[in-house]
N, C-alpha and C. Protein backbone atom coordinates (compact mmCIF):
# COMPACT_ATOMS: atom_id res chain seq x y z
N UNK A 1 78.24 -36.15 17.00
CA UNK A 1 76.87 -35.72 16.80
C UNK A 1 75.96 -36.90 16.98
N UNK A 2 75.15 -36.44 17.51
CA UNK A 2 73.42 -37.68 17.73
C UNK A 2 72.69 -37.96 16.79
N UNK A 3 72.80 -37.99 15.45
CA UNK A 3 71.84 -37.80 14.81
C UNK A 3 72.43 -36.78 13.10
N UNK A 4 71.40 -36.91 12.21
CA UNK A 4 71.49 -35.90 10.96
C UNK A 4 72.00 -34.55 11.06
N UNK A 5 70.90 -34.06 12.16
CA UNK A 5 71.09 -33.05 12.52
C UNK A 5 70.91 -32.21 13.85
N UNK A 6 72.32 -32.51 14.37
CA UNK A 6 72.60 -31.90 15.36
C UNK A 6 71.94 -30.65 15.98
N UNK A 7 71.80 -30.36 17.29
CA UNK A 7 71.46 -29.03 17.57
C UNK A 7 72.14 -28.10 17.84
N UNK A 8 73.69 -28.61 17.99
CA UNK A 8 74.66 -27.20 17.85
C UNK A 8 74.84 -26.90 16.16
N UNK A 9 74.72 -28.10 14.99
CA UNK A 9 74.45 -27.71 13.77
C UNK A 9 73.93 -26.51 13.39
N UNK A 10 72.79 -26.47 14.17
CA UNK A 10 71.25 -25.69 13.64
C UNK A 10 71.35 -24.44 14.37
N UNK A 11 71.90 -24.69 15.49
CA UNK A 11 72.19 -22.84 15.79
C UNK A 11 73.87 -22.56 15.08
N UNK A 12 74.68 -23.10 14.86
CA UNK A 12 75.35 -22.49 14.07
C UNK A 12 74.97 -21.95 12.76
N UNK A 13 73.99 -22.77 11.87
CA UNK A 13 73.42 -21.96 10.35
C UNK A 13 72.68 -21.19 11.14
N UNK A 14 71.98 -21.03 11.76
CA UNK A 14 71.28 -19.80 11.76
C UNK A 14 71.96 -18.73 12.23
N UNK A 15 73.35 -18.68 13.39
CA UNK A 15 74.20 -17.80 13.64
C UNK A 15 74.53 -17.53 12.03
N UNK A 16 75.53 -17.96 11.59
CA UNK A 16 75.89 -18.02 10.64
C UNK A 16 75.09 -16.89 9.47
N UNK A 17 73.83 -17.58 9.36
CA UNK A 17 72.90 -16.69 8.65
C UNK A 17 72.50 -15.25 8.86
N UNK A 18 72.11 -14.95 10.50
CA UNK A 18 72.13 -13.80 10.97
C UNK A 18 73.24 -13.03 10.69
N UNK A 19 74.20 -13.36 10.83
CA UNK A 19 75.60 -12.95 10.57
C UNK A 19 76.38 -12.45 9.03
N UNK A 20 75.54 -13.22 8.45
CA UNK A 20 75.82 -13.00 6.45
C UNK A 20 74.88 -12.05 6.19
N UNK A 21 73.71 -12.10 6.83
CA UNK A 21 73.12 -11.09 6.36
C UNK A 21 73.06 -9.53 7.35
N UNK A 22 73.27 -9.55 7.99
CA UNK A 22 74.10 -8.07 8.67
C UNK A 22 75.26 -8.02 7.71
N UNK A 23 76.60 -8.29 7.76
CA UNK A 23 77.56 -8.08 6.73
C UNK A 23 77.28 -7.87 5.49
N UNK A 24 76.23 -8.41 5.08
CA UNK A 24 75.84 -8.36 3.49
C UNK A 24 75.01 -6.54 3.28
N UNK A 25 74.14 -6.20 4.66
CA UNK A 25 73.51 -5.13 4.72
C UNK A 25 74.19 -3.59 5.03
N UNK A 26 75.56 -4.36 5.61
CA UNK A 26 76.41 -3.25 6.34
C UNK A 26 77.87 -3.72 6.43
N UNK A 27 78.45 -3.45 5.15
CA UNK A 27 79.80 -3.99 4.95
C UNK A 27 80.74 -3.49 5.65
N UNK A 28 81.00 -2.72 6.35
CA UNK A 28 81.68 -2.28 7.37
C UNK A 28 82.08 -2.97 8.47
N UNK A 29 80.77 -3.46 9.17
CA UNK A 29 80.15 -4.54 9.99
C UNK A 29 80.63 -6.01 10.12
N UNK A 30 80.64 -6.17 8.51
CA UNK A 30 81.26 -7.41 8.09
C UNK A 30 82.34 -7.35 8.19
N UNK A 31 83.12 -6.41 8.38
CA UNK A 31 84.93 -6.85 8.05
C UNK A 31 85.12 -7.05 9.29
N UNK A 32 84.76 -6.21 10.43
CA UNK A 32 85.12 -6.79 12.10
C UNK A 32 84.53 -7.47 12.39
N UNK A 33 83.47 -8.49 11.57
CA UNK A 33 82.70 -9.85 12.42
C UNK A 33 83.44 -10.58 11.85
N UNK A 34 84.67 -10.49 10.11
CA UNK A 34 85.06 -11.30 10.01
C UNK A 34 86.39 -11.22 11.20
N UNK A 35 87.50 -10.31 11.23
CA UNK A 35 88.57 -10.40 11.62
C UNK A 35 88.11 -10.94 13.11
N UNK A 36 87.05 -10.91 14.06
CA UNK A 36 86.32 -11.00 15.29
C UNK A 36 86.55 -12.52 15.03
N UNK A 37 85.73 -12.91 14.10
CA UNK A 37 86.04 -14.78 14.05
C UNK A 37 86.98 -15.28 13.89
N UNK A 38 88.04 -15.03 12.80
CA UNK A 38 89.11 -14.88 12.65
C UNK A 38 90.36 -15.17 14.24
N UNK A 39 90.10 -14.08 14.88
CA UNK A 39 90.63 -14.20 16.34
C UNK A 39 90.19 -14.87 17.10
N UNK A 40 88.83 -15.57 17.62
CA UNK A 40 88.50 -16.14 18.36
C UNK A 40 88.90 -17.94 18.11
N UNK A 41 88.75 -17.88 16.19
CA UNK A 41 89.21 -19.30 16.42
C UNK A 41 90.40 -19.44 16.19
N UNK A 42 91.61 -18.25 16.68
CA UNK A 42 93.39 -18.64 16.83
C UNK A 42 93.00 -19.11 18.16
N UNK A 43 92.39 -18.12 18.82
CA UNK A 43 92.29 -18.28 20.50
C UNK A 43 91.67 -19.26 20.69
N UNK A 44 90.97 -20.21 20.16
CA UNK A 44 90.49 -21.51 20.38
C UNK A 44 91.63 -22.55 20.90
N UNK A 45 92.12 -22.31 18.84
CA UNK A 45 93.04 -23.55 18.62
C UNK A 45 94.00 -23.42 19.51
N UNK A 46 94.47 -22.23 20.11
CA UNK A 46 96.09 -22.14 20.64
C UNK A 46 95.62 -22.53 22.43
N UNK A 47 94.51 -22.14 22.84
CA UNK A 47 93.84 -22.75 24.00
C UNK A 47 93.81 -24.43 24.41
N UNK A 48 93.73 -24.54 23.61
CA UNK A 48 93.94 -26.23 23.11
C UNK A 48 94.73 -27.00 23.06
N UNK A 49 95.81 -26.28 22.35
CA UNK A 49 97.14 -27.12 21.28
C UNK A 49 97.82 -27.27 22.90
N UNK A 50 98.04 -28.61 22.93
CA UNK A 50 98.90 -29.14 23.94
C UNK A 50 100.20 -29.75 22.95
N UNK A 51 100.51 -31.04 23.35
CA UNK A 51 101.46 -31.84 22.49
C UNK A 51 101.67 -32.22 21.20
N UNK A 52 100.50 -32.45 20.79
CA UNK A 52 99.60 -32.76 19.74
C UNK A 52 99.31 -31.97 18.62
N UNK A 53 98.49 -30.76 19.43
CA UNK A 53 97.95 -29.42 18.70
C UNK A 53 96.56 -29.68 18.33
N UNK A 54 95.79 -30.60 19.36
CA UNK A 54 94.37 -30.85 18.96
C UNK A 54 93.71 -30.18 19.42
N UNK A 55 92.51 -29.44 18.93
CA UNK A 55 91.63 -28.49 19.47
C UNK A 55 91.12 -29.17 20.98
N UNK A 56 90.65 -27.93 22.02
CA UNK A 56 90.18 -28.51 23.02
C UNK A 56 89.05 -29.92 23.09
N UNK A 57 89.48 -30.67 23.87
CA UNK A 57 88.61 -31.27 24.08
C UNK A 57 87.33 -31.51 24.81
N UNK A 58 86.46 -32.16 24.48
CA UNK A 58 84.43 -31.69 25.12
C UNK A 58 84.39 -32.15 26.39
């Protein structure tokens, strides 16, 4: 990061935020945005994991 506060920081809280508060309004909603994240970051890490098992690199 460049700085205090990053700008992928700042759109992640606000994703983040948008996101807690839909789930919080519509709990239904929330259980497949969680299991949704849930899957995307296996499919990250396992995208990644070479020898090591370090997340992709930038």
């Amino acid at each position: 990061m460049n700085g205090p506060l990053d700008l992928r920081v700042l759109v992640l809280l606000l994703v983040g935020g948008g996101v807690g508060y839909i789930a919080y309004q519509h709990p239904d909603v929330g259980v497949a945005l969680l299991v949704a994240v849930g899957v995307v970051g296996l499919v990250y890490l396992l995208m990644g994991s070479g020898e090591n098992g370090d997340p992709p690199a930038r």
